[in-house]
PDB file of N, CA and C in Angstrom:
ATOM      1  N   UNK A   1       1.390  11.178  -5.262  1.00  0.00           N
ATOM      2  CA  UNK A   1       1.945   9.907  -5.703  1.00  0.00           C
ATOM      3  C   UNK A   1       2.549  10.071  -7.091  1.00  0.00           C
ATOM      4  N   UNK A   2       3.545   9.786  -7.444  1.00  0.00           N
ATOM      5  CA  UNK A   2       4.144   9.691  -8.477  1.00  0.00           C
ATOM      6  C   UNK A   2       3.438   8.842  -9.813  1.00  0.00           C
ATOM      7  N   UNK A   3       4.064   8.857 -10.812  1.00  0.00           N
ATOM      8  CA  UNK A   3       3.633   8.139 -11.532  1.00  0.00           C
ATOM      9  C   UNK A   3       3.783   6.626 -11.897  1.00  0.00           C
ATOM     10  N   UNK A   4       4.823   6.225 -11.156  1.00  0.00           N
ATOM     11  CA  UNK A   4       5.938   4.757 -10.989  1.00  0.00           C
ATOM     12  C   UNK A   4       4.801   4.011 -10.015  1.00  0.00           C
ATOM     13  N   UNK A   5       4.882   2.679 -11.137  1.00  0.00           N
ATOM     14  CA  UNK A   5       3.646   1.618 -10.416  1.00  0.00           C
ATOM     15  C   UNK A   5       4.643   0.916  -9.021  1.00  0.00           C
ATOM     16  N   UNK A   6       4.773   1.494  -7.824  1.00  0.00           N
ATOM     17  CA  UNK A   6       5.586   1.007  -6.773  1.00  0.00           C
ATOM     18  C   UNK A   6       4.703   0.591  -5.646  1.00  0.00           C
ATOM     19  N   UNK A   7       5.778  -0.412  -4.954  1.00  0.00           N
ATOM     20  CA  UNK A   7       5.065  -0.955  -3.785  1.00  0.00           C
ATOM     21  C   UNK A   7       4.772   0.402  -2.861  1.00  0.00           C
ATOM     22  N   UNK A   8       3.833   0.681  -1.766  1.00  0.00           N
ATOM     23  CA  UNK A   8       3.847   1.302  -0.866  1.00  0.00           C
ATOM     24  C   UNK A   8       4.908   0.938   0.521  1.00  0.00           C
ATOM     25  N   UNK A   9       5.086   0.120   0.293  1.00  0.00           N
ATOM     26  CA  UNK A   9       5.833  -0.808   1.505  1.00  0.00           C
ATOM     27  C   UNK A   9       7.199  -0.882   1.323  1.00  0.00           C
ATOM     28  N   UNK A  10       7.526  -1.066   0.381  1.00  0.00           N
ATOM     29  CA  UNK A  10       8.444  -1.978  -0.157  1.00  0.00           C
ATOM     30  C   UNK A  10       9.807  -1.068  -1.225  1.00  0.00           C
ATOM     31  N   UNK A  11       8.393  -0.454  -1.971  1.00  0.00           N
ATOM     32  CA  UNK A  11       9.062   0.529  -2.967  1.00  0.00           C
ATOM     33  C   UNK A  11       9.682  -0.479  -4.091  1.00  0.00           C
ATOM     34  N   UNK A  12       9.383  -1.870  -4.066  1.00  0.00           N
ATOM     35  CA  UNK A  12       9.524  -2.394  -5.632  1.00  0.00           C
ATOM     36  C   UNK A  12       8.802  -2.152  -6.533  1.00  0.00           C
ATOM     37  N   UNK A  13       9.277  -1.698  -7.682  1.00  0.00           N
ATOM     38  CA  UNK A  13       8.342  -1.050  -8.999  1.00  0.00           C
ATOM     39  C   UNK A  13       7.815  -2.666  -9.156  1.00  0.00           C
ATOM     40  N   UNK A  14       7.066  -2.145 -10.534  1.00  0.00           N
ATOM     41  CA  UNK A  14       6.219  -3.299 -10.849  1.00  0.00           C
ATOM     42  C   UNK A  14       6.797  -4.160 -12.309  1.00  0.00           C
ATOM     43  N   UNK A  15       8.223  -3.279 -12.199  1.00  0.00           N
ATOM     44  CA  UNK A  15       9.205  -4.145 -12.750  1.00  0.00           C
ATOM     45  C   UNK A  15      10.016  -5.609 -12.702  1.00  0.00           C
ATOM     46  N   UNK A  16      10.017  -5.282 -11.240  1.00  0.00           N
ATOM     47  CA  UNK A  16      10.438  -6.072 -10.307  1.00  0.00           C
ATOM     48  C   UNK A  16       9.539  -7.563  -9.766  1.00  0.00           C
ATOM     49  N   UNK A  17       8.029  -7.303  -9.270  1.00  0.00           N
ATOM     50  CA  UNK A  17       7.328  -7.540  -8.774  1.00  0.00           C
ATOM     51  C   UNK A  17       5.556  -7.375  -9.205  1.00  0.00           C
ATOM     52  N   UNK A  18       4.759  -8.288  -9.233  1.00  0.00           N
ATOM     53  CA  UNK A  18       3.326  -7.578  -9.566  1.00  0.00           C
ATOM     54  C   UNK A  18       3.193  -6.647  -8.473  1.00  0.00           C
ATOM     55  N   UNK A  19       2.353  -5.516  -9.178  1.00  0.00           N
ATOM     56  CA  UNK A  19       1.759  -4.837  -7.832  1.00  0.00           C
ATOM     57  C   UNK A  19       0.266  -4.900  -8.153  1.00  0.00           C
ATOM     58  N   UNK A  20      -0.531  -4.256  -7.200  1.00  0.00           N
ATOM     59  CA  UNK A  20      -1.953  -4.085  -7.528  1.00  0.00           C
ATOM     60  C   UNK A  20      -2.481  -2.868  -7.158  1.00  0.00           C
ATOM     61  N   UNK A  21      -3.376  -2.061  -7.433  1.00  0.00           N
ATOM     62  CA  UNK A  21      -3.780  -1.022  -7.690  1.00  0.00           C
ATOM     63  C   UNK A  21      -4.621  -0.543  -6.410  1.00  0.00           C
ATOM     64  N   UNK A  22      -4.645   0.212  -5.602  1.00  0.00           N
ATOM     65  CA  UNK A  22      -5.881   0.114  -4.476  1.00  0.00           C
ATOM     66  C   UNK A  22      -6.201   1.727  -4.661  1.00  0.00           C
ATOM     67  N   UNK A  23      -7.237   2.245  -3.855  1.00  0.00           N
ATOM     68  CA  UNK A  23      -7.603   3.718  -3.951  1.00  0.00           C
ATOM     69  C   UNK A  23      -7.736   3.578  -2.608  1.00  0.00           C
ATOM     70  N   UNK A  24      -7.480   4.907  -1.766  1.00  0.00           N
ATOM     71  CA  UNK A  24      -7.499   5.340  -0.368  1.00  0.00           C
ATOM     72  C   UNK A  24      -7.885   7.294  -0.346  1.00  0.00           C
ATOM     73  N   UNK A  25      -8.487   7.659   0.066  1.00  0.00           N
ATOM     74  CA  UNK A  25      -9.004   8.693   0.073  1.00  0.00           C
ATOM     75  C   UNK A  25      -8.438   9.921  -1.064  1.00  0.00           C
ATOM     76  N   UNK A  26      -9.603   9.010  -2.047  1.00  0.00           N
ATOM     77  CA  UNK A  26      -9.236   9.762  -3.466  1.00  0.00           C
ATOM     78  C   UNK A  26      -7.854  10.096  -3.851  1.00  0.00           C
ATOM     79  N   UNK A  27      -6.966   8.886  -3.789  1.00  0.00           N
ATOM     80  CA  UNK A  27      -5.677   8.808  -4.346  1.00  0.00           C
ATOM     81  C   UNK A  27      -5.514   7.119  -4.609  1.00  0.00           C
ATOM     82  N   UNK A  28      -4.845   7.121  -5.440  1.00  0.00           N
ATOM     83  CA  UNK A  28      -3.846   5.485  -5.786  1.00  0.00           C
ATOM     84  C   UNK A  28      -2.749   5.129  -5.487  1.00  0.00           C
ATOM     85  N   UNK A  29      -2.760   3.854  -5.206  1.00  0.00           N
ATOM     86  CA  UNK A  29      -1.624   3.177  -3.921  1.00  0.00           C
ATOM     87  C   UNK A  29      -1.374   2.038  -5.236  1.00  0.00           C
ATOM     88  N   UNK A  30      -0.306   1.727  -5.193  1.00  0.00           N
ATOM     89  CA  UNK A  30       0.294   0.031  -5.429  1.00  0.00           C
ATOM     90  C   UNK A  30       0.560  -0.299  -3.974  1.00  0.00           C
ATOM     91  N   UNK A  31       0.862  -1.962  -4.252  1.00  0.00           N
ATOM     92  CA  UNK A  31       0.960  -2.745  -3.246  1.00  0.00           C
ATOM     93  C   UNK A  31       0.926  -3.954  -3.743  1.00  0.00           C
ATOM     94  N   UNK A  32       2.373  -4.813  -3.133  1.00  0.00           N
ATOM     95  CA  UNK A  32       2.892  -5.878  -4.276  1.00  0.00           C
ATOM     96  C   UNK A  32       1.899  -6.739  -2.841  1.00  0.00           C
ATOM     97  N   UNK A  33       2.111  -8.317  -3.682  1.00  0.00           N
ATOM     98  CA  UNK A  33       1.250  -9.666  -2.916  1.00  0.00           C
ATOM     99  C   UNK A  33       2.252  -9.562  -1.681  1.00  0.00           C
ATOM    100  N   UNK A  34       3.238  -9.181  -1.609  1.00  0.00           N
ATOM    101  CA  UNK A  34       4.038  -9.907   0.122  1.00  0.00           C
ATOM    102  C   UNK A  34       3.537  -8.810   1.001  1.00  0.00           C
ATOM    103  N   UNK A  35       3.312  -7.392   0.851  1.00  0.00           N
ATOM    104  CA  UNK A  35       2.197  -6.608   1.620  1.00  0.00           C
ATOM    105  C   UNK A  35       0.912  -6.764   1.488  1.00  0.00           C
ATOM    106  N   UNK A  36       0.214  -6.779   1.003  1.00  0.00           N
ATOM    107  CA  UNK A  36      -1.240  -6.841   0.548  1.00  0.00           C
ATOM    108  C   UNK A  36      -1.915  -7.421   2.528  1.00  0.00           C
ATOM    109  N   UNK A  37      -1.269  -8.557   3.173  1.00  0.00           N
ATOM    110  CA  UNK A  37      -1.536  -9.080   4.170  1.00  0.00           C
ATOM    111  C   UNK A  37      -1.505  -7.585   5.448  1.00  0.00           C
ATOM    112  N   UNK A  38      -0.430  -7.207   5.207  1.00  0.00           N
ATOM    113  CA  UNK A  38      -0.438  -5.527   5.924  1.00  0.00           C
ATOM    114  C   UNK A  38      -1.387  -4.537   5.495  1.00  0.00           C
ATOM    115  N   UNK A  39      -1.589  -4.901   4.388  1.00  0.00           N
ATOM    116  CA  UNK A  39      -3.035  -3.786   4.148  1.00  0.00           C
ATOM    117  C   UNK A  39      -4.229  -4.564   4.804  1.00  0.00           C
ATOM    118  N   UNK A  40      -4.312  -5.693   4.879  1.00  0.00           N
ATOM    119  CA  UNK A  40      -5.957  -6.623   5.263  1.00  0.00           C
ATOM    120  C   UNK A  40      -5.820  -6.555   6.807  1.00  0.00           C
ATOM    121  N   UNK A  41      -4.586  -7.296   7.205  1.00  0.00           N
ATOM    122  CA  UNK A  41      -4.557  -7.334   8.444  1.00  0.00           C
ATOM    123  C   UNK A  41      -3.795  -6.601   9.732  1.00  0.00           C
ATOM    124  N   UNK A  42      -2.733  -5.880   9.330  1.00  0.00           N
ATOM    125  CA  UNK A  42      -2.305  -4.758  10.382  1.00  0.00           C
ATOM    126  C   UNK A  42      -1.925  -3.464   9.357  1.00  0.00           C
ATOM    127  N   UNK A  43      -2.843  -3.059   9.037  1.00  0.00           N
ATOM    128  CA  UNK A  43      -2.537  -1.432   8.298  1.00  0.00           C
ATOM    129  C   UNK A  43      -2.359  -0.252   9.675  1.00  0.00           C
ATOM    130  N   UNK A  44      -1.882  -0.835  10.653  1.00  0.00           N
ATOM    131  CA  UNK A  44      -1.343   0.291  11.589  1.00  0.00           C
ATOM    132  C   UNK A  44       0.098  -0.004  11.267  1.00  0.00           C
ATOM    133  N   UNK A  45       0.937  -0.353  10.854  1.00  0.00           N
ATOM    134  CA  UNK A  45       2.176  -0.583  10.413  1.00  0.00           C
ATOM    135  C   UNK A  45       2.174   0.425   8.996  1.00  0.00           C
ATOM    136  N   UNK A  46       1.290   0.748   8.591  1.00  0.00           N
ATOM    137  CA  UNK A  46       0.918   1.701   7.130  1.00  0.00           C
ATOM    138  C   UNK A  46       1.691   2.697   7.515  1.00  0.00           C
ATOM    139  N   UNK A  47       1.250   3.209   8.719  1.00  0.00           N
ATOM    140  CA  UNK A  47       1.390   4.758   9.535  1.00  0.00           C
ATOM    141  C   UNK A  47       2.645   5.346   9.186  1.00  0.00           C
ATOM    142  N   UNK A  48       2.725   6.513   8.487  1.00  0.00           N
ATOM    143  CA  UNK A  48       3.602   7.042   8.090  1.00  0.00           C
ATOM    144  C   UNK A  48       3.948   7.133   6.740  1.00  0.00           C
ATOM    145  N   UNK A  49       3.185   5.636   5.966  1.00  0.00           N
ATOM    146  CA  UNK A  49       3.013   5.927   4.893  1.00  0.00           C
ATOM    147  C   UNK A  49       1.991   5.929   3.894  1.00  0.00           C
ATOM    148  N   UNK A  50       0.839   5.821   4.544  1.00  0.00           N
ATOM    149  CA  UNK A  50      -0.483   5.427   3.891  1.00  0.00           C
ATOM    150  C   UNK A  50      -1.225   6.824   5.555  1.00  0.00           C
ATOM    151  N   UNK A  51      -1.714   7.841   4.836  1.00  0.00           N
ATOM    152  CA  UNK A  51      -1.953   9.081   5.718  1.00  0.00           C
ATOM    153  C   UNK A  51      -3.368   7.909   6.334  1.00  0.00           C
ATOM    154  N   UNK A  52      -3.907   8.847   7.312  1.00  0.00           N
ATOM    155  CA  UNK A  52      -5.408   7.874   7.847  1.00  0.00           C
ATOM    156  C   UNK A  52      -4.733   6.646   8.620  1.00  0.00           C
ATOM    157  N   UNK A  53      -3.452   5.723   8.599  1.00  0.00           N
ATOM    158  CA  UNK A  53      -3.467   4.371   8.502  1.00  0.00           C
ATOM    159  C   UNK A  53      -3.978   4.211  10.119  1.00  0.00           C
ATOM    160  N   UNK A  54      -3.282   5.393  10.689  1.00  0.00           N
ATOM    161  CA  UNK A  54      -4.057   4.793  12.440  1.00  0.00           C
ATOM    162  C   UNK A  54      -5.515   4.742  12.547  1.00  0.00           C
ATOM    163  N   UNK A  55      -6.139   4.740  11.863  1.00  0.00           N
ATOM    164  CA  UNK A  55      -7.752   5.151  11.521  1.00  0.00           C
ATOM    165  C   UNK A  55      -8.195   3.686  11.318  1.00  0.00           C
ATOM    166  N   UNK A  56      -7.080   2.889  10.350  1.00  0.00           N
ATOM    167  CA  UNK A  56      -7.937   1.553  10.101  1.00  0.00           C
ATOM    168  C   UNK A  56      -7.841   0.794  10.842  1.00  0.00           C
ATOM    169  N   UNK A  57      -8.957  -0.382  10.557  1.00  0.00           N
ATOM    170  CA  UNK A  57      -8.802  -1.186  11.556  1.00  0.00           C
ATOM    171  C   UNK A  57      -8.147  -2.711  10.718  1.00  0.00           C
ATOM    172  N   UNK A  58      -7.838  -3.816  11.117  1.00  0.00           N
ATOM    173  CA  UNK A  58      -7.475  -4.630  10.509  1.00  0.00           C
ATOM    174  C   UNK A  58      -8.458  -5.890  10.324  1.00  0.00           C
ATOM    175  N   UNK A  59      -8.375  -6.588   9.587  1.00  0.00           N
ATOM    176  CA  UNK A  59      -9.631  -7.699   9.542  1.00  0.00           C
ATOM    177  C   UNK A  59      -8.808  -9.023   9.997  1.00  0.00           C
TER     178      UNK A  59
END
């Protein structure tokens, strides 16, 4: 992961947009509020960019 606070989704810096900070198998993710719902509730849409994502399940 780079050093640029960016969406995972989206790829808006946090220039642009708040993002928020998450950890996923000992690495750091941003992720602005209009994804955050794709991380809680369908992180199989992650897949491809969040490694593991077919692994989670959604709440």
């Amino acid at each position: 992961m780079s050093n640029e606070k960016k969406c995972l989704v989206c790829e808006k810096s946090s220039d642009e947009t708040p993002v928020t900070k998450f950890y996923y198998q000992k690495s750091a993710f941003y992720i602005c509020p209009q994804h955050i719902p794709v991380l809680i509730h369908n992180p199989q849409e992650l897949v491809g960019l969040l490694d593991g994502a077919d692994k989670l399940q959604g709440g």
